[in-house]
Protein backbone atom coordinates (compact mmCIF):
# COMPACT_ATOMS: atom_id res chain seq x y z
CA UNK A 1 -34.31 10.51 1.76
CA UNK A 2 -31.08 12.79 2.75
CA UNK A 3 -32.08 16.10 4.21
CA UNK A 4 -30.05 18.96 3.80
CA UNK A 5 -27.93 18.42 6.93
CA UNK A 6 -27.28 15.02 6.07
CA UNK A 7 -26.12 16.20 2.41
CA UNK A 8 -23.99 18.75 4.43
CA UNK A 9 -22.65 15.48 6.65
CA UNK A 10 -21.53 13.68 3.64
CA UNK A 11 -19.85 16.27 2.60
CA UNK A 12 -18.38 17.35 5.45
CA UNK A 13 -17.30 13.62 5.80
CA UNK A 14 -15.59 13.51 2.30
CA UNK A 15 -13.63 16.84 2.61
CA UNK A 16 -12.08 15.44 5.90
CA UNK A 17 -11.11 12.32 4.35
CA UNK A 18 -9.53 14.09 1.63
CA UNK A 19 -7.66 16.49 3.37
CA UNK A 20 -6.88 13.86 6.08
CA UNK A 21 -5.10 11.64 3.95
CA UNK A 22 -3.09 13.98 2.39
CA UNK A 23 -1.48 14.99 4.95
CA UNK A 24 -1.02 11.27 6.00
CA UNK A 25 0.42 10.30 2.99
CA UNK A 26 3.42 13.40 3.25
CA UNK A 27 3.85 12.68 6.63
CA UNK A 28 3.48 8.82 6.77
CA UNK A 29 5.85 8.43 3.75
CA UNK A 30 9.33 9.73 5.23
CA UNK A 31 8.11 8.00 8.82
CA UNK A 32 7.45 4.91 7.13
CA UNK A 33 10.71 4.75 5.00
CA UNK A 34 12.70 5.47 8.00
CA UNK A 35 11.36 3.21 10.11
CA UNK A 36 11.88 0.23 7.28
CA UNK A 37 15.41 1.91 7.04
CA UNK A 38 16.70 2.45 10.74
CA UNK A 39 18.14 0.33 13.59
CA UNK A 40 17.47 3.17 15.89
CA UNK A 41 16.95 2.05 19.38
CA UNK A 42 13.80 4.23 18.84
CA UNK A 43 12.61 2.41 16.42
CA UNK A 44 10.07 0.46 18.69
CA UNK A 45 9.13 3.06 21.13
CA UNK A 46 8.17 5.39 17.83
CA UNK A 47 6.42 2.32 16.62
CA UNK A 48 4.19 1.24 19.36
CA UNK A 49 3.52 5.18 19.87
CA UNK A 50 2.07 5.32 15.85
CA UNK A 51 0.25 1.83 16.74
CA UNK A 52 -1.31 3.07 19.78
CA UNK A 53 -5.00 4.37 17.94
CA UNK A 54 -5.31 0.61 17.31
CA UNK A 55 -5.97 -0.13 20.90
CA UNK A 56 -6.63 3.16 22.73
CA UNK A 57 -10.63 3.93 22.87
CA UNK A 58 -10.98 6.86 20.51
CA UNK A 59 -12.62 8.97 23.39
CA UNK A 60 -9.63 8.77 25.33
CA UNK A 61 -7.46 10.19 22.70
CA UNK A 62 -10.61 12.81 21.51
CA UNK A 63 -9.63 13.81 25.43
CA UNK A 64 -6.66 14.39 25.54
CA UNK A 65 -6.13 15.98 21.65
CA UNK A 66 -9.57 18.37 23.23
CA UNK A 67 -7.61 19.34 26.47
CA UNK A 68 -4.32 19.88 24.12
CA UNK A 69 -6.17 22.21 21.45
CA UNK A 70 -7.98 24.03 24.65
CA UNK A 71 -7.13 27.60 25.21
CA UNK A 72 -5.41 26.37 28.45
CA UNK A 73 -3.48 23.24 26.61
CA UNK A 74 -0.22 23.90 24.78
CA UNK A 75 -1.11 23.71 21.70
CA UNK A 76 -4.23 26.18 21.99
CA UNK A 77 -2.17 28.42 24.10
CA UNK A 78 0.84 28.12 21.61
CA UNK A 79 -2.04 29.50 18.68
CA UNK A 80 -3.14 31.70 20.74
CA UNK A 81 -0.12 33.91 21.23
CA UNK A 82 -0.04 33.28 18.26
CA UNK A 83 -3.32 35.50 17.22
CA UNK A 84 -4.80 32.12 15.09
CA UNK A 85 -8.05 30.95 15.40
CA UNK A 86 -8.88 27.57 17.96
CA UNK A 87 -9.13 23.99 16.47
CA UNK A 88 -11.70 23.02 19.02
CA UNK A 89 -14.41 22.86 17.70
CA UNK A 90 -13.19 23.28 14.01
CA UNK A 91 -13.04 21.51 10.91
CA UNK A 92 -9.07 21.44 11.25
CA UNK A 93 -9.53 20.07 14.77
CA UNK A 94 -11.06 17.28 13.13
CA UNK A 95 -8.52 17.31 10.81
CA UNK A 96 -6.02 16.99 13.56
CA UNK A 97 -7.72 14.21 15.33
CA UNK A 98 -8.24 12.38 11.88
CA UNK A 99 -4.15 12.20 11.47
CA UNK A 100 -3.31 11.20 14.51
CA UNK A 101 -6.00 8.49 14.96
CA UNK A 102 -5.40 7.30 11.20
CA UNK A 103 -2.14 7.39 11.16
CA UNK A 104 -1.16 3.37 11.65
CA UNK A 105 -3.25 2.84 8.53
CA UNK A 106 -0.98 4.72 6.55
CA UNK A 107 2.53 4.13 8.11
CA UNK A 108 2.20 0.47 8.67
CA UNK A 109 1.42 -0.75 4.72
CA UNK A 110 3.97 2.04 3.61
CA UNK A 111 6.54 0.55 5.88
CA UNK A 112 5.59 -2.86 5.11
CA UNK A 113 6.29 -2.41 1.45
CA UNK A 114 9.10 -0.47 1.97
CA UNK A 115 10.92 -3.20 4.00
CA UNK A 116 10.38 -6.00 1.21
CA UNK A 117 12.35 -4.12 -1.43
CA UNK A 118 15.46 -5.55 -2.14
CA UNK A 119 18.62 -2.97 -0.93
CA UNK A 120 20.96 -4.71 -3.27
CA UNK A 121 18.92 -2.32 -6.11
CA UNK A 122 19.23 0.87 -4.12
CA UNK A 123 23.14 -0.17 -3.56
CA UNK A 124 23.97 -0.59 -7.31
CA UNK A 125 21.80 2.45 -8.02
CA UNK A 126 23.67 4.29 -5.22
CA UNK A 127 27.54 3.06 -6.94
CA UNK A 128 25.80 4.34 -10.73
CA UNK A 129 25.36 7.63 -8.90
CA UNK A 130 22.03 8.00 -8.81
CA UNK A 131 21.22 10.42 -5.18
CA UNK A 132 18.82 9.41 -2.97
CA UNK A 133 15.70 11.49 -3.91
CA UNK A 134 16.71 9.69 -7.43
CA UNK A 135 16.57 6.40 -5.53
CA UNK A 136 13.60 6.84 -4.12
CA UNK A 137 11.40 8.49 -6.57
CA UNK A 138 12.61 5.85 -9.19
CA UNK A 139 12.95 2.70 -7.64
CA UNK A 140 11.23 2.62 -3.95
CA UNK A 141 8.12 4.82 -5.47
CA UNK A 142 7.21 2.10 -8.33
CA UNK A 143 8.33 -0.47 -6.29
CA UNK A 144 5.40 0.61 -3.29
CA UNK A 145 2.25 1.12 -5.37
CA UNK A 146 0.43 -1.84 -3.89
CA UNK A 147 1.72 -0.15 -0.49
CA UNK A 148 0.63 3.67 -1.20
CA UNK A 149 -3.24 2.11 -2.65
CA UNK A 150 -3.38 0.42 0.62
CA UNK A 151 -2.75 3.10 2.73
CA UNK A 152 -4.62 5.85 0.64
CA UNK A 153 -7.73 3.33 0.72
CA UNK A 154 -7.73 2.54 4.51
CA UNK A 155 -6.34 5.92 5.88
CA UNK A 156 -9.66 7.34 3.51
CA UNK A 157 -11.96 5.36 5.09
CA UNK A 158 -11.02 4.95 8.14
CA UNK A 159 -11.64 8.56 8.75
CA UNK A 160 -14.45 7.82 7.41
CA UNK A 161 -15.69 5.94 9.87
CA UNK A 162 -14.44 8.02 13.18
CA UNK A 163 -16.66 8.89 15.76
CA UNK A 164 -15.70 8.77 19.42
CA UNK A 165 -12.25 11.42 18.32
CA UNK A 166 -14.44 13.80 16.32
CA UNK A 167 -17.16 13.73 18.45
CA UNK A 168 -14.57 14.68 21.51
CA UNK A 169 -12.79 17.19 19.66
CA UNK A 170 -15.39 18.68 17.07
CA UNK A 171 -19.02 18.36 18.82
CA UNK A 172 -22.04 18.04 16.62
CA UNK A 173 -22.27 21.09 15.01
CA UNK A 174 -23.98 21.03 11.73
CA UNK A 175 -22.71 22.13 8.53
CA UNK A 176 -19.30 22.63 10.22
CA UNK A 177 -18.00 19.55 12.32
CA UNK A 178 -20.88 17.28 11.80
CA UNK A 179 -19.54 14.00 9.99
CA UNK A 180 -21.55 10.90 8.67
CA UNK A 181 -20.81 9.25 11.90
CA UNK A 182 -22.44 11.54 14.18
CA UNK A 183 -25.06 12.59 11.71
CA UNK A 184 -26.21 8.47 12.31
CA UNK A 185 -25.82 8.64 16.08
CA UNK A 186 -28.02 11.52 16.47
CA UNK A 187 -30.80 10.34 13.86
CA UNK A 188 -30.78 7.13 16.19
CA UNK A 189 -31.47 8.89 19.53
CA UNK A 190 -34.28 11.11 17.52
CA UNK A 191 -35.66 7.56 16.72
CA UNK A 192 -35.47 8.18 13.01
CA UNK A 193 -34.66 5.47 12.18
CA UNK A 194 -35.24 5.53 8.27
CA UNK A 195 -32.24 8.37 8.23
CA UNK A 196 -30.19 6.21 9.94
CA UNK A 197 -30.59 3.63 7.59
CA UNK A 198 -29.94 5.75 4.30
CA UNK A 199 -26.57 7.34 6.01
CA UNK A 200 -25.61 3.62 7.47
CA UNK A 201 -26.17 2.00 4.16
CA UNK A 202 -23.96 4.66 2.43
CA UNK A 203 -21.47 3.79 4.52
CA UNK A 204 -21.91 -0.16 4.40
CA UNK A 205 -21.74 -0.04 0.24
CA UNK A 206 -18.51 2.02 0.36
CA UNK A 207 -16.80 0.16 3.20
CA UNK A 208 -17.28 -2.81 1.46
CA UNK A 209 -15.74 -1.21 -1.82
CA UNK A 210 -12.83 -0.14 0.07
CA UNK A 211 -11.93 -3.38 1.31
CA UNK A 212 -12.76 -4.76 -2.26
CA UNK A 213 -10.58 -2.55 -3.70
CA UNK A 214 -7.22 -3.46 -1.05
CA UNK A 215 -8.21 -7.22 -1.14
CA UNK A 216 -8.32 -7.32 -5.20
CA UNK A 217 -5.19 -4.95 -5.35
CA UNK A 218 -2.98 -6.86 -3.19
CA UNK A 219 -3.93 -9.98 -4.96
CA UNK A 220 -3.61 -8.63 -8.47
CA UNK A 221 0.10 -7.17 -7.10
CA UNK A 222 1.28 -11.01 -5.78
CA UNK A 223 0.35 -12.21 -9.13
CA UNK A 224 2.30 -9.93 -11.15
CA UNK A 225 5.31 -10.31 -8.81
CA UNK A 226 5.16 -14.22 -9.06
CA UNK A 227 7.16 -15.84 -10.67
């Protein structure tokens, strides 16, 4: 069965997800809307930079986040002067990581469902008066749910699922940045292998229930929209 550190993993695991996506979700929405919105020459460069987690390793950007949140990088220097604690190391160096290396998962279904709304309703909302938080928060909002389930879903559990970033940035330390993935890893090279399979299986089930959950959504949202 789960021992106490294990318990402490899962968690840890949750709490990061949580917290993760969150934060995704108020910073992925105005990035997303503007990048279904713009004609920016930037638009592309800003859009292969959010896409680049899909195909970078995760140790290479656990790396490079671990020599940025260093005491000698800029951004552990910057919170240093600052007289704030490290994120090496940290539960909200994980956090960090987790953003940055989730962060397609959330933009790209946001943006996707942003672009297929049809501007002719924001324009005659727009000529009624209605402002643009008003537009947004009435029409875009409802119009996106299929979007926002998709990206809360997959930016969940694909932080999840890390484990080169967190392991690069966080370590393995018990009860503070140990997550499910690296709980797994180290049961393996102990050769416990009946751990492994309790934590793996946990994972297996709800991976499988995420995906359920997007697959059955987006299906149930085409047939509603159909006419």
């Amino acid at each position: 069965m789960l021992s106490a550190d294990d318990l402490s993993a899962f968690v840890l695991t949750f709490q990061l997800a949580g917290v993760s996506t969150l934060i995704l979700l108020l910073l992925g929405t105005p990035l997303a809307w503007w990048l279904s919105q713009t004609r920016s020459r930037w638009r592309s460069p800003i859009e292969a930079l959010i896409a680049l987690p899909l195909v970078l390793p995760p140790t290479v950007l656990g790396f490079y986040l671990l020599l940025s949140i260093s005491p000698s990088g800029p951004i552990g220097s910057l919170l240093q002067a600052l007289g704030l604690p490290s994120l090496a190391f940290s539960f909200w160096g994980l956090v960090l990581g987790s953003v940055i290396y989730s962060l397609p998962f959330v933009v790209q279904p946001l943006q996707t469902a942003f672009s297929s709304i049809n501007r002719q309703l924001l324009e005659v909302s727009a000529t009624l008066g209605a402002k643009s938080l008003d537009r947004f928060l009435s029409i875009v909002l409802p119009m996106s749910k299929i979007g926002y389930v998709t990206a809360i879903v997959l930016g969940f559990a694909h932080t999840m699922g890390e484990f080169g970033v967190v392991l690069m940035i966080g370590g393995n330390i018990p009860g503070s940045t140990q997550v499910l993935s690296i709980a797994i890893y180290e049961h393996v090279e102990s050769l416990e292998y009946g751990q492994a399979h309790w934590l793996s299986g946990i994972l297996l089930v709800l991976s499988f229930a995420v995906l359920l959950v997007v697959y059955t959504t987006n299906r149930r949202g085409f047939k509603v929209s159909a006419p």
